[in-house]
Protein backbone atom coordinates (compact mmCIF):
# COMPACT_ATOMS: atom_id res chain seq x y z
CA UNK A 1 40.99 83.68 -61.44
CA UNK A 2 40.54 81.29 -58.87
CA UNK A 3 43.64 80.80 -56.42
CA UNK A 4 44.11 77.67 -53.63
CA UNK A 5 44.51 77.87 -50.51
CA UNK A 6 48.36 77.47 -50.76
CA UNK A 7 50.77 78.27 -54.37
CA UNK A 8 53.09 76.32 -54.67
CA UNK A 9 56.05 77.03 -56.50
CA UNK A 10 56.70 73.87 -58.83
CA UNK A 11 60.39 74.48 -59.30
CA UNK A 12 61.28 75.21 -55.75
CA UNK A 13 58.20 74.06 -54.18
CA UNK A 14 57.90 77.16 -51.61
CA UNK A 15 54.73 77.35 -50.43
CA UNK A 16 52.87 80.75 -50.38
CA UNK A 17 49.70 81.24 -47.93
CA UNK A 18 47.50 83.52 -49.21
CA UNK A 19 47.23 87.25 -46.99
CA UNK A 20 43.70 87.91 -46.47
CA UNK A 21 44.31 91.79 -46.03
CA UNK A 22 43.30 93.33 -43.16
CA UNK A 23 45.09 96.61 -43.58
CA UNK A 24 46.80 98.54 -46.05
CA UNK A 25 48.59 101.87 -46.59
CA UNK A 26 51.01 103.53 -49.42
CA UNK A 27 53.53 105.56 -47.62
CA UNK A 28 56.47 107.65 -49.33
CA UNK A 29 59.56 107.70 -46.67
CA UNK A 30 61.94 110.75 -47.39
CA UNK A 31 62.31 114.26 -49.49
CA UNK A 32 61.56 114.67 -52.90
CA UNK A 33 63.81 113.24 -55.03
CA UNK A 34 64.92 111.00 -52.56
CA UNK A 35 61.75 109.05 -51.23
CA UNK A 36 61.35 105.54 -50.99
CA UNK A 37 58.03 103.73 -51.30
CA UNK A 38 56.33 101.06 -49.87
CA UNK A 39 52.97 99.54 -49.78
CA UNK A 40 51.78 97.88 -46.08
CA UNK A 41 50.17 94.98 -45.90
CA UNK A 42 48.73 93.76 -42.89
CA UNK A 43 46.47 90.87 -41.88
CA UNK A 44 45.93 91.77 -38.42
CA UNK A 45 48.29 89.56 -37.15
CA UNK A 46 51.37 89.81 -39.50
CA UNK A 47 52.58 92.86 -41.94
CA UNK A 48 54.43 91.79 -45.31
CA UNK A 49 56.00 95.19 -46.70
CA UNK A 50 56.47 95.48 -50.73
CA UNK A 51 59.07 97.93 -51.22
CA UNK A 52 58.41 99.69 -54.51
CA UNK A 53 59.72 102.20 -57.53
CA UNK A 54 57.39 105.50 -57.45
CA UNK A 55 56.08 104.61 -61.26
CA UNK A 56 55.37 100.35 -59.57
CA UNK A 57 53.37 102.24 -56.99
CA UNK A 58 51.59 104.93 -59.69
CA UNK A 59 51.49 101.46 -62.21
CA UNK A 60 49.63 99.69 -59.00
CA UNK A 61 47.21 102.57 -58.35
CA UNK A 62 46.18 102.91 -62.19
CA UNK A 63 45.78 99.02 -62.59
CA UNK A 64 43.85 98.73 -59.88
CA UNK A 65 41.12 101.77 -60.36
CA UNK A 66 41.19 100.16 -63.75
CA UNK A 67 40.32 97.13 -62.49
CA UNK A 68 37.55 98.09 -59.99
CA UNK A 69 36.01 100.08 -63.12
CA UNK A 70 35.28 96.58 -65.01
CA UNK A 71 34.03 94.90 -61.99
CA UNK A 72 30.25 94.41 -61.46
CA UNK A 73 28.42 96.60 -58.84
CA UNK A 74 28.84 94.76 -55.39
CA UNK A 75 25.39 94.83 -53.26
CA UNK A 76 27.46 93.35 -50.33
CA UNK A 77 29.78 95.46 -48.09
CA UNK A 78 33.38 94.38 -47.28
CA UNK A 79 33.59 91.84 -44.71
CA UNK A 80 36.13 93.57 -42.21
CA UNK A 81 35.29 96.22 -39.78
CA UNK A 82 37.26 99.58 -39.73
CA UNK A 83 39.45 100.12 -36.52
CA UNK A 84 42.87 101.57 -36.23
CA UNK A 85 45.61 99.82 -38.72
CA UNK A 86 48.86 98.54 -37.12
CA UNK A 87 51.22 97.80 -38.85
CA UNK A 88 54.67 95.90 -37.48
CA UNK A 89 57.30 98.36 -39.37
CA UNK A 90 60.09 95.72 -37.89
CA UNK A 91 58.67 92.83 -39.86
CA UNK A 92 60.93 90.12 -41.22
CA UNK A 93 58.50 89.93 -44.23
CA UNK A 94 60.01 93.03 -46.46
CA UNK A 95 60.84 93.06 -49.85
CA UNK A 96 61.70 94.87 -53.47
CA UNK A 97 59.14 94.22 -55.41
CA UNK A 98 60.13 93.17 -59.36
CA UNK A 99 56.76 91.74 -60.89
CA UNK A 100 53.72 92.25 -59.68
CA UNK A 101 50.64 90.45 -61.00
CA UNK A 102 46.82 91.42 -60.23
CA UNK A 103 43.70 89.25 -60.39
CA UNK A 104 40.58 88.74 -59.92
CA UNK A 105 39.08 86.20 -57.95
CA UNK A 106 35.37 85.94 -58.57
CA UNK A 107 34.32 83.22 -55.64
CA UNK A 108 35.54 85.06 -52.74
CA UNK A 109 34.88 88.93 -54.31
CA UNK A 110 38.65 90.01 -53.76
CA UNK A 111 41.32 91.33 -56.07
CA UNK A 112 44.76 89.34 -56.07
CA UNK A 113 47.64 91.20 -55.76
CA UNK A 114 50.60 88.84 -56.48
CA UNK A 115 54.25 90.21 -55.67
CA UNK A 116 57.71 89.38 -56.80
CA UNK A 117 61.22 89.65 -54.99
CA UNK A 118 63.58 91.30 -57.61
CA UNK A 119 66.43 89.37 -55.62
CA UNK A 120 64.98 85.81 -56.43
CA UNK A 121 64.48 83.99 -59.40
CA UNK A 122 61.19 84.42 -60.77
CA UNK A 123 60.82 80.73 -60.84
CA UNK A 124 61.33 80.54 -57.01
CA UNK A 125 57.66 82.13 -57.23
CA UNK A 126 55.83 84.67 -55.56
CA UNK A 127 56.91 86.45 -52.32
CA UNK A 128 53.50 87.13 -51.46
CA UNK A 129 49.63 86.53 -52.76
CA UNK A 130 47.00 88.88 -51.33
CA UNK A 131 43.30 89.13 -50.99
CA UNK A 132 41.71 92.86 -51.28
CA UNK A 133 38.81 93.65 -50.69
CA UNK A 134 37.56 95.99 -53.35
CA UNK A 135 37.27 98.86 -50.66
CA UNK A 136 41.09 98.20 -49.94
CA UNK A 137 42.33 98.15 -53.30
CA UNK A 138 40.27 101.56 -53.82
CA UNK A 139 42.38 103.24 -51.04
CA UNK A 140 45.36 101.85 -52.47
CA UNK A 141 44.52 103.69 -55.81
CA UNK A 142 43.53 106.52 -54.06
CA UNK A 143 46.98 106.66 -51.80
CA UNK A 144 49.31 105.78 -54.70
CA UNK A 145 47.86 108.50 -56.71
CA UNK A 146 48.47 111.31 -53.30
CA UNK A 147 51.54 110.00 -52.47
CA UNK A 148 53.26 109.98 -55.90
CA UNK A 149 51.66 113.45 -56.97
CA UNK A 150 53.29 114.43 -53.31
CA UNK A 151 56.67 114.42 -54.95
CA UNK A 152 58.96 117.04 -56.71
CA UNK A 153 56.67 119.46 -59.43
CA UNK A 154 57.18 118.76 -63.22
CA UNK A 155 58.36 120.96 -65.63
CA UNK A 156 54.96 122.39 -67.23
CA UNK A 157 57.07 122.65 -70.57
CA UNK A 158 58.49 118.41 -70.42
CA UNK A 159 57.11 116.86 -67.65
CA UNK A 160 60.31 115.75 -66.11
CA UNK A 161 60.33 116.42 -62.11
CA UNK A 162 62.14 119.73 -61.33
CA UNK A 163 64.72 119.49 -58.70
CA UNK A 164 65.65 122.78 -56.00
CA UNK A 165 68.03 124.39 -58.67
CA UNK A 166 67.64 125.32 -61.79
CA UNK A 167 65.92 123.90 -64.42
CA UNK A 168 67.40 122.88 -68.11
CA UNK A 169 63.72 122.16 -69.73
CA UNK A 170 65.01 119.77 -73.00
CA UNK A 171 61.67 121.33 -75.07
CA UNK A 172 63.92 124.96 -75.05
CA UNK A 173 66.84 123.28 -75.71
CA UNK A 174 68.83 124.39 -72.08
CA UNK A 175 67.65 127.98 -72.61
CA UNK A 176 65.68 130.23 -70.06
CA UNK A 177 66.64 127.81 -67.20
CA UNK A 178 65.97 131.20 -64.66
CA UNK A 179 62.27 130.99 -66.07
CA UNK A 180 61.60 127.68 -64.17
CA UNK A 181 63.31 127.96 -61.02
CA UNK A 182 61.88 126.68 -58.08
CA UNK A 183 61.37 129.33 -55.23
């Protein structure tokens, strides 16, 4: 896949500059049950936050590890240099994501993460286009998979996420709901 230096929306005609990622973090704000998530984006200079459903976030880890595992070995290491991310948390550039698209794009070695607004038309076009570096989208695999595992425990018996009270596991039907109480 092979992106310009600017998409263009045809329809509305907003332009989109591509985010060459400096940057990025999966964070999980709140208690169990109750958490939002977001995925940071930063490019040194500006952060873009994606605001995101806990299955988006597991569906963005999984694609991408899925991705990485069809993609040549790379001789060459990633072209930024670790130092301490910094994210702007105050950012104008925030978002709920609704479609999210990944890519590859073969010339420049990065994945292409390609985000949505659920608020907008999807004909509007993209809210944001960035560049990972393979390294990046790793810990973004590797962070989605933490942070959503970090949530409430699942019934062993269903799978559905137990909340502080009791349990009414649907595979016994309601019954022995003090068997599966959380402590």
């Amino acid at each position: 896949m092979r992106l310009q230096e600017k998409r263009v929306s045809e329809s509305e005609g907003r332009e989109i500059a591509p985010i060459d990622v400096r940057w990025v973090n999966v964070e999980a704000i709140g208690e169990p049950g109750q958490r939002r998530f977001r995925l940071l984006i930063s490019s040194g200079t500006e952060t873009t936050v994606f605001w995101m459903e806990k299955l988006q976030v597991d569906a963005l880890g999984r694609a991408l590890e899925q991705l990485l595992d069809q993609l040549p070995e790379d001789e060459e290491a990633d072209d930024f240099q670790a130092a301490e991310p910094q994210f702007d948390l105050q950012s104008d550039r925030q978002f709920r994501v609704g479609k999210l698209e990944i890519g590859y794009d073969e010339t420049r070695d990065r994945i292409v993460l390609i985000a949505y607004d659920i608020e907008e038309p999807e004909s509007f076009g993209p809210a944001a286009v960035c560049r990972l570096t393979r390294t990046q989208s790793s810990e973004i695999s590797e962070e989605a998979d933490r942070v959503v595992a970090a949530g409430r425990p699942r019934c062993v018996m269903c799978g559905t996420p137990m909340g502080p009270g009791p349990h009414a596991c649907a595979n016994q039907n309601g019954h022995l709901r003090e068997e599966y109480e959380l402590d």
